[in-house]
C-alpha atoms as a PDB file:
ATOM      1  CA  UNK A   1     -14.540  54.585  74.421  1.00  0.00           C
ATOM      2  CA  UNK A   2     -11.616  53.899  76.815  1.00  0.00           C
ATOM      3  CA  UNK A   3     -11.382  50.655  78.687  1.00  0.00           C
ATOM      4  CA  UNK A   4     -12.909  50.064  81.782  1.00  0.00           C
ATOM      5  CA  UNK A   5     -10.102  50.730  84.861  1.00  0.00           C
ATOM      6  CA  UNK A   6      -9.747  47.846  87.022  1.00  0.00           C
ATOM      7  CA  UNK A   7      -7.955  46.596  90.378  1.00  0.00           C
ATOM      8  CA  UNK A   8      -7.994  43.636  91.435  1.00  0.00           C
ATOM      9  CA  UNK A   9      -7.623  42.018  94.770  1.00  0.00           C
ATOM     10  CA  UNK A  10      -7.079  38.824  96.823  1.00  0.00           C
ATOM     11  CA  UNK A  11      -4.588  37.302  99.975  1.00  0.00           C
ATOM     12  CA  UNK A  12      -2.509  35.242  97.144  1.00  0.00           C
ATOM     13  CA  UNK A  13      -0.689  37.193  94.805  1.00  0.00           C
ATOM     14  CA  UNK A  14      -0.314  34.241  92.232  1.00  0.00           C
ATOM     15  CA  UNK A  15      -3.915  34.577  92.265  1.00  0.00           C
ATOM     16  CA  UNK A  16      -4.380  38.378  91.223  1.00  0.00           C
ATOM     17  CA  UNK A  17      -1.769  38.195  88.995  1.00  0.00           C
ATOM     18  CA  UNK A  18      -3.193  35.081  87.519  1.00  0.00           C
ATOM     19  CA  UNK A  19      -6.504  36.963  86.662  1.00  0.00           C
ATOM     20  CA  UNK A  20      -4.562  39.985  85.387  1.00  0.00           C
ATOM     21  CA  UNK A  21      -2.954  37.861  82.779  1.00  0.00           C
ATOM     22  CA  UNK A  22      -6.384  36.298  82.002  1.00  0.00           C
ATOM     23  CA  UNK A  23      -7.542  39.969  81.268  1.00  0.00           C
ATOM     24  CA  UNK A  24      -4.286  40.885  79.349  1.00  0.00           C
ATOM     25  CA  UNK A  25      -5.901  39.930  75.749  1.00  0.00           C
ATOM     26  CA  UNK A  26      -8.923  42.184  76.636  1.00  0.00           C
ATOM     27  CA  UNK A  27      -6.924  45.074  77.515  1.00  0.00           C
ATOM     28  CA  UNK A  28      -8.535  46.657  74.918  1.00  0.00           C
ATOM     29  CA  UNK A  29     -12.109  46.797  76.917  1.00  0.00           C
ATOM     30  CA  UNK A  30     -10.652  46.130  80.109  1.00  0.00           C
ATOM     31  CA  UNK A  31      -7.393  47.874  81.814  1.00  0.00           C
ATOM     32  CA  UNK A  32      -5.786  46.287  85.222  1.00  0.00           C
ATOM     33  CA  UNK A  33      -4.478  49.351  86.923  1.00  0.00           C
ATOM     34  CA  UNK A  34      -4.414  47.622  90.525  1.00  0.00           C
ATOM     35  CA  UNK A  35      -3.051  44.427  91.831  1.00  0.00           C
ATOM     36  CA  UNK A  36      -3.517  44.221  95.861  1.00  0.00           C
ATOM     37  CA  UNK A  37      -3.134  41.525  98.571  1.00  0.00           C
ATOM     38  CA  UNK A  38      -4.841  43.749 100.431  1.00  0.00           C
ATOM     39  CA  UNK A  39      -7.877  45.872 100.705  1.00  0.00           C
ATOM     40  CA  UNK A  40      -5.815  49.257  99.693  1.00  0.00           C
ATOM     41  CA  UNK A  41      -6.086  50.489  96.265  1.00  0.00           C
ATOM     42  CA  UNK A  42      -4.118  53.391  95.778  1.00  0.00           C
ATOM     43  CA  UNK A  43      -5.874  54.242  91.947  1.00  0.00           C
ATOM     44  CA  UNK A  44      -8.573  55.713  90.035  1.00  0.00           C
ATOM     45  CA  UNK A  45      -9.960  52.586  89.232  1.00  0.00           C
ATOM     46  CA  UNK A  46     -13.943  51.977  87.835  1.00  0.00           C
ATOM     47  CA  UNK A  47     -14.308  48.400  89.176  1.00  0.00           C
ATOM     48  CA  UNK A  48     -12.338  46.869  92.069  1.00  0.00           C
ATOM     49  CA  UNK A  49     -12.774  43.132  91.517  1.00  0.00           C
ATOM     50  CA  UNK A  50     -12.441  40.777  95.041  1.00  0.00           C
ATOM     51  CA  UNK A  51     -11.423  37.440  93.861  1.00  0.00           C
ATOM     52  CA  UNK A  52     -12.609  35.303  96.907  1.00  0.00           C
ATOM     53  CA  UNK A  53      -9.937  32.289  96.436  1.00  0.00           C
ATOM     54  CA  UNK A  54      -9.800  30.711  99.903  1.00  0.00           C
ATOM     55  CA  UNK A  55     -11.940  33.291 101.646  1.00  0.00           C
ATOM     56  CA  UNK A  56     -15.112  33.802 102.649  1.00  0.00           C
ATOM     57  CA  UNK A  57     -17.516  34.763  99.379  1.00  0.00           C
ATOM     58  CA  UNK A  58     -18.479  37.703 101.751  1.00  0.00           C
ATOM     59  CA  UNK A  59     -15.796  39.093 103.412  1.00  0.00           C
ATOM     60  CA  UNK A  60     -17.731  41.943 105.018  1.00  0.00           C
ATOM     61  CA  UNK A  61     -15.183  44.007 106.488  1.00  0.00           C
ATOM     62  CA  UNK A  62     -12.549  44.161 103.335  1.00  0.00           C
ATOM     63  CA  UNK A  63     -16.146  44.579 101.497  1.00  0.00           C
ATOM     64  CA  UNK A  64     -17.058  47.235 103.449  1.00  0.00           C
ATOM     65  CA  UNK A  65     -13.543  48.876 102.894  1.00  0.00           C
ATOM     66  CA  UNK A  66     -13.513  48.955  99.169  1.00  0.00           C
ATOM     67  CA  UNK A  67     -16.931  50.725  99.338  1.00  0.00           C
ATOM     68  CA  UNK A  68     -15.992  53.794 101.249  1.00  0.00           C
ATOM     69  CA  UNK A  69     -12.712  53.743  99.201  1.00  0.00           C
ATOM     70  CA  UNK A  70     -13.349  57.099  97.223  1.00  0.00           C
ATOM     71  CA  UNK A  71     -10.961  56.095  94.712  1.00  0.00           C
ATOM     72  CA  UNK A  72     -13.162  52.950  93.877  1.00  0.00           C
ATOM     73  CA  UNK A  73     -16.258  53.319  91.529  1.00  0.00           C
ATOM     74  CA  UNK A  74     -18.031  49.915  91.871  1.00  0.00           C
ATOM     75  CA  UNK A  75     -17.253  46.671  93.768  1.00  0.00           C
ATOM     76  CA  UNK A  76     -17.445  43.243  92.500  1.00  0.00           C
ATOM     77  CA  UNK A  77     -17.559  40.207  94.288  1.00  0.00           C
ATOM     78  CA  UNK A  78     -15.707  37.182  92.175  1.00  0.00           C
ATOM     79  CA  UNK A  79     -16.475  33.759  93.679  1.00  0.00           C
ATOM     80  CA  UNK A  80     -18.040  30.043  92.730  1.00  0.00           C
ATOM     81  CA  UNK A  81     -20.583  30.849  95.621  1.00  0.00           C
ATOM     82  CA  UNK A  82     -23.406  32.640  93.783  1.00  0.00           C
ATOM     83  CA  UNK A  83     -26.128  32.005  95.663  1.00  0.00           C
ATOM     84  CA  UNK A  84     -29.085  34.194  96.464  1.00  0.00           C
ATOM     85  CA  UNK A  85     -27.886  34.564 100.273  1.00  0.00           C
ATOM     86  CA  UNK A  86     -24.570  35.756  99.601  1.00  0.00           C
ATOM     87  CA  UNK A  87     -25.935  37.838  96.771  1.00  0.00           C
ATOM     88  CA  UNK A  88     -28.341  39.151  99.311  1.00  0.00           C
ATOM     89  CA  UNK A  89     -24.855  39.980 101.802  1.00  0.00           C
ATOM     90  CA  UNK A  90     -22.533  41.268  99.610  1.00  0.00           C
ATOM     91  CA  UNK A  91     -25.197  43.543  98.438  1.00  0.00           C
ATOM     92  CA  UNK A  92     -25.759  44.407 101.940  1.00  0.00           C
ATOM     93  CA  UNK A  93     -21.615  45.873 102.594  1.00  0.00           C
ATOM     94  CA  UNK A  94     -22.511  47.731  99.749  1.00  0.00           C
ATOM     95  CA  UNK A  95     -21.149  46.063  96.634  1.00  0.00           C
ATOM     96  CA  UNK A  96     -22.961  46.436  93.209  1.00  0.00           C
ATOM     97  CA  UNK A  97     -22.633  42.455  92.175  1.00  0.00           C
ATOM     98  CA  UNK A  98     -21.465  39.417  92.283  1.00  0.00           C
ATOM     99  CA  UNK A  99     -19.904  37.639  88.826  1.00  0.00           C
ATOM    100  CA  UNK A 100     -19.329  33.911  89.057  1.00  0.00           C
ATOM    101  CA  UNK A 101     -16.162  31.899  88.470  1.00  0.00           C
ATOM    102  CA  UNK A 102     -18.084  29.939  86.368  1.00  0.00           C
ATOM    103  CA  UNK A 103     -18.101  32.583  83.990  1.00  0.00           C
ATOM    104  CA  UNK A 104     -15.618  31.924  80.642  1.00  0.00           C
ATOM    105  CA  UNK A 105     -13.054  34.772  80.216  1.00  0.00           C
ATOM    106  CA  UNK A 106     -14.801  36.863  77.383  1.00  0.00           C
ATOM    107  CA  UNK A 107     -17.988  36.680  79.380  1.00  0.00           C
ATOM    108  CA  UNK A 108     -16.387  37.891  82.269  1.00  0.00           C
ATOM    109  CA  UNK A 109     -14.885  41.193  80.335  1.00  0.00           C
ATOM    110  CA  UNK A 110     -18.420  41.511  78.825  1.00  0.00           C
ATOM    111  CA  UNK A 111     -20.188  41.474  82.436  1.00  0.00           C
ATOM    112  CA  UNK A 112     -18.236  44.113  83.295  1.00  0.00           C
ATOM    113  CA  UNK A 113     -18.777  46.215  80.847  1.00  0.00           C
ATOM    114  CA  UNK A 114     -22.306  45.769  81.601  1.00  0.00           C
ATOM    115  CA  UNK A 115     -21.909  46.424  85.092  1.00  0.00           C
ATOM    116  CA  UNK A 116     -19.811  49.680  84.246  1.00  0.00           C
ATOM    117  CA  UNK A 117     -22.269  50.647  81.913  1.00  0.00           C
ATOM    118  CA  UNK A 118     -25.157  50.565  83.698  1.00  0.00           C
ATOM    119  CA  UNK A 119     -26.433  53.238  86.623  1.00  0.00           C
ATOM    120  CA  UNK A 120     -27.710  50.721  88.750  1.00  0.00           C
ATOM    121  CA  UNK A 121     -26.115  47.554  88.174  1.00  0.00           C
ATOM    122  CA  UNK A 122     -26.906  44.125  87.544  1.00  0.00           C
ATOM    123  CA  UNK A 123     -26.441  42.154  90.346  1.00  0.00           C
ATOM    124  CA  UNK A 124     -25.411  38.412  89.568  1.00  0.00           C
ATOM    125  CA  UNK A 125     -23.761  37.059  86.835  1.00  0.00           C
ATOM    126  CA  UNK A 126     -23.820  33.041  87.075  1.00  0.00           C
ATOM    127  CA  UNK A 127     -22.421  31.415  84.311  1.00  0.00           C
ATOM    128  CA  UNK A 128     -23.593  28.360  82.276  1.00  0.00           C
ATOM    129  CA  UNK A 129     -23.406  25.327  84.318  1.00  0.00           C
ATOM    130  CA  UNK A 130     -21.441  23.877  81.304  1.00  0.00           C
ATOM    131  CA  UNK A 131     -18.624  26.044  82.158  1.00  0.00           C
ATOM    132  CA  UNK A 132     -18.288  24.740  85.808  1.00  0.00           C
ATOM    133  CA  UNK A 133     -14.866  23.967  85.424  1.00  0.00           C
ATOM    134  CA  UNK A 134     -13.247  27.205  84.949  1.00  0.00           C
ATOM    135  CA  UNK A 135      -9.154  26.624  83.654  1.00  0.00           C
ATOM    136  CA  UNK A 136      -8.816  30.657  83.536  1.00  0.00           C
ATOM    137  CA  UNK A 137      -6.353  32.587  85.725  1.00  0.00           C
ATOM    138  CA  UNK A 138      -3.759  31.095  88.104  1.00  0.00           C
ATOM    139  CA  UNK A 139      -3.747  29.880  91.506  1.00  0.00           C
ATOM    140  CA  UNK A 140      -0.987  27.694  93.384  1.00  0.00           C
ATOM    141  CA  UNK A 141      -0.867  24.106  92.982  1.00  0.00           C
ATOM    142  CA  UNK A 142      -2.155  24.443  88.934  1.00  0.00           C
ATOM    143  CA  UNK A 143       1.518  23.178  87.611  1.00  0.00           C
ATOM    144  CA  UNK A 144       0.984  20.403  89.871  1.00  0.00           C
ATOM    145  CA  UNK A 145      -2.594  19.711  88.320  1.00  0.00           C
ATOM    146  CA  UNK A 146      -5.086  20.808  91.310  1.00  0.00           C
ATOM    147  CA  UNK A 147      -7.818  22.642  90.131  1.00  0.00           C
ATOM    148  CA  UNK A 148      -9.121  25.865  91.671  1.00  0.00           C
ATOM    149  CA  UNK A 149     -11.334  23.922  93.659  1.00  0.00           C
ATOM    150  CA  UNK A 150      -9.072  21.528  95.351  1.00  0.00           C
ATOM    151  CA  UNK A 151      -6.307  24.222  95.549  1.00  0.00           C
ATOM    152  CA  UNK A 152      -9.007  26.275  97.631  1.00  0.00           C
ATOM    153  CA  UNK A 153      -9.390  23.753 100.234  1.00  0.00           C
ATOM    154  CA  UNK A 154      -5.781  22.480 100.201  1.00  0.00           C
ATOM    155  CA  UNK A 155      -4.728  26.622 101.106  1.00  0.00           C
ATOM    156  CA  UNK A 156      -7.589  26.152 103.445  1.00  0.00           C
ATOM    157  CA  UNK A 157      -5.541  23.078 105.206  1.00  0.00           C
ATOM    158  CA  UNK A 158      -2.606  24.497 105.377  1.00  0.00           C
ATOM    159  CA  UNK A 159      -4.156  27.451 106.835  1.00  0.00           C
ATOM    160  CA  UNK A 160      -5.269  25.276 109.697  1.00  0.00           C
ATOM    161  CA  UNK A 161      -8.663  25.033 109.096  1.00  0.00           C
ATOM    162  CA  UNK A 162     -11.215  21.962 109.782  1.00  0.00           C
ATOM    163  CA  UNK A 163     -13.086  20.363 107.539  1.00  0.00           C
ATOM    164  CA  UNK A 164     -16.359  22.266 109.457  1.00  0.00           C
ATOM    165  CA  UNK A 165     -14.209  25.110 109.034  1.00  0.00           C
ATOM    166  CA  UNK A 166     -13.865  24.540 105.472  1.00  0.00           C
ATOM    167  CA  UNK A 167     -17.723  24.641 104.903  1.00  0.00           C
ATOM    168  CA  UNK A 168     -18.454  27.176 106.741  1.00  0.00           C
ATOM    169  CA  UNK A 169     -16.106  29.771 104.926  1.00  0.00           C
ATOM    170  CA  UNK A 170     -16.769  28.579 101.355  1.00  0.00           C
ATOM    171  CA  UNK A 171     -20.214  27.582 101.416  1.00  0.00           C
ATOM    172  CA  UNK A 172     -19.124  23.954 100.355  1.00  0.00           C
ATOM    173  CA  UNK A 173     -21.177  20.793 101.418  1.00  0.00           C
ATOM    174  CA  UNK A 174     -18.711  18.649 103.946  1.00  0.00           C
ATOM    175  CA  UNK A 175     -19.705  15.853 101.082  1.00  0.00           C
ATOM    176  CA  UNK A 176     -18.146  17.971  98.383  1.00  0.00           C
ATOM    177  CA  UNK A 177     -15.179  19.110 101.404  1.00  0.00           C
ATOM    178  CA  UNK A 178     -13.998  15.552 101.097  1.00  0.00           C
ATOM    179  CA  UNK A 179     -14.452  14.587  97.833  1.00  0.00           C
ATOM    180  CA  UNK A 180     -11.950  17.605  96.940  1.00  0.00           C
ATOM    181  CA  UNK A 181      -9.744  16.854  99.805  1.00  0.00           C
ATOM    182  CA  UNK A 182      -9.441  13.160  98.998  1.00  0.00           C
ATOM    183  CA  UNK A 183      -8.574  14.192  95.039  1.00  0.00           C
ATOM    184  CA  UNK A 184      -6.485  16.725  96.264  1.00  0.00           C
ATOM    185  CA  UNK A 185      -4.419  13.890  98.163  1.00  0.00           C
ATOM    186  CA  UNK A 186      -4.399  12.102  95.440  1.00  0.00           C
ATOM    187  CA  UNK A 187      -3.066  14.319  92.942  1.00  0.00           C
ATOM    188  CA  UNK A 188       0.170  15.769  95.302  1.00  0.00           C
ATOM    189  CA  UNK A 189       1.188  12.580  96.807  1.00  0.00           C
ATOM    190  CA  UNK A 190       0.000  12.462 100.315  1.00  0.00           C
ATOM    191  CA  UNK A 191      -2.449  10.503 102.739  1.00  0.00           C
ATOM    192  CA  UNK A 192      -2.391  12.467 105.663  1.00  0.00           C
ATOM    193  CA  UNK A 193      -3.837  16.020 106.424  1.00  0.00           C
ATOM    194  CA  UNK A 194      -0.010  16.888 108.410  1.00  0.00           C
ATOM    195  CA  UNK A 195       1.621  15.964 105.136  1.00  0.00           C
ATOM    196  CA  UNK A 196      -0.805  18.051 102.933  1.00  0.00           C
ATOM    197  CA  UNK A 197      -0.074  21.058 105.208  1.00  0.00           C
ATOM    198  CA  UNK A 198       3.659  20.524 104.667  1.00  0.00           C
ATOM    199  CA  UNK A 199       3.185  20.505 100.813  1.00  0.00           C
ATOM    200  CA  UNK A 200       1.158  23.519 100.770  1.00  0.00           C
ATOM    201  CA  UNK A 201       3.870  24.984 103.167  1.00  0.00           C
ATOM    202  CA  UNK A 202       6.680  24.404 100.548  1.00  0.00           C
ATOM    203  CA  UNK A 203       4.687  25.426  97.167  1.00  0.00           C
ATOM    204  CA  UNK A 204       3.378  28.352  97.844  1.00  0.00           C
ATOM    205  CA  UNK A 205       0.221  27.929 100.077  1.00  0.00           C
ATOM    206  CA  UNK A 206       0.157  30.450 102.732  1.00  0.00           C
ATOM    207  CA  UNK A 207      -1.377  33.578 101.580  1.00  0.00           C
ATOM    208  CA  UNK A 208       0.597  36.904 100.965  1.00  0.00           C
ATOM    209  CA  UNK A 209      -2.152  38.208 103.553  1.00  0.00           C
ATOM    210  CA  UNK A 210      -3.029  37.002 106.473  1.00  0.00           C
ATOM    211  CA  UNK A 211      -7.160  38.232 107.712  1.00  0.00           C
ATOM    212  CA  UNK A 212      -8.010  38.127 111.300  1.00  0.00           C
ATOM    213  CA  UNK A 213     -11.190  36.672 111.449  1.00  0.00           C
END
């Protein structure tokens, strides 16, 4: 049986990458033939997997896109926002289902094999909550100690984004918005939101891709 053929997407290329290394001691199930900052995926591939780091959990048009890309088989939505009204959107643009980041690496490979496998797919994958902390892939600002969480929001920041803004793109509570933003502070150094975009600015914050939204 040959390995499933994957691409994988997202605006930071640390962050595809990251997730293709992840994948790397699988590559006997699972085979990365794509990496893409964008939406374009220019292979054969059976899976095209959206890792939604510091965007929307549904991002409906590059969504959309992969769908009507003929060279994709199934989409996948990757994200820590697995909730039944996202599920419910993403299935809308016409992806087949939605893994969480909660997920540990070999259950990840083994969801999608599942979701290859079967002719009408399963839809979520959630992960045990004691796996909440995920330490798999890459993302910028892990050298420094940030976890995926607080480097969201921090690329958030130095995006230019408001806290309201914040919650409204990753589904966050403004509670949990500040709790991450004030360990994020913490952890690189700063007290002020100017200085935290300034960081981010000079260690590698600002996406590969900019979206219009």
């Amino acid at each position: 049986m040959r390995p499933i053929r994957v691409a994988l997407l997202d605006d930071y290329d640390v962050v595809v990458r990251g997730l293709a290394t992840m994948l790397r001691r699988y590559s006997d199930r699972v085979r990365v033939e794509a990496l893409s900052t964008s939406d374009e995926v220019g292979a054969d591939v059976d899976i095209a997997l959206y890792d939604s780091f510091a965007n929307p959990p549904v991002d409906r048009d590059l969504i959309t896109s992969l769908t009507r890309n003929g060279r994709v088989r199934k989409v996948v939505v990757y994200t820590w926002e697995v909730s039944e009204e996202n599920l419910s959107a993403v299935l809308a643009c016409g992806a087949d289902a939605m893994l969480s980041k909660k997920l540990p690496a070999s259950e990840l490979v083994d969801a999608l094999e599942q979701i290859h496998a079967a002719g009408e797919s399963p839809t979520v994958f959630r992960g045990a909550p004691a796996t909440a902390v995920s330490s798999t892939g890459d993302w910028p600002g892990r050298e420094e100690g940030l976890t995926q969480r607080e480097a969201e929001v921090l690329a958030l920041i130095t995006q230019g984004w408001s806290n309201a803004d914040i919650v409204d793109r990753t589904g966050l509570s403004i509670n949990s918005v500040k709790t991450y933003i004030r360990t994020c502070y913490r952890r690189i150094g700063v007290s002020t939101r100017a200085q935290a975009v300034l960081w981010g600015v000079q260690h590698g914050f600002v996406p590969d891709v900019v979206r219009g939204d």
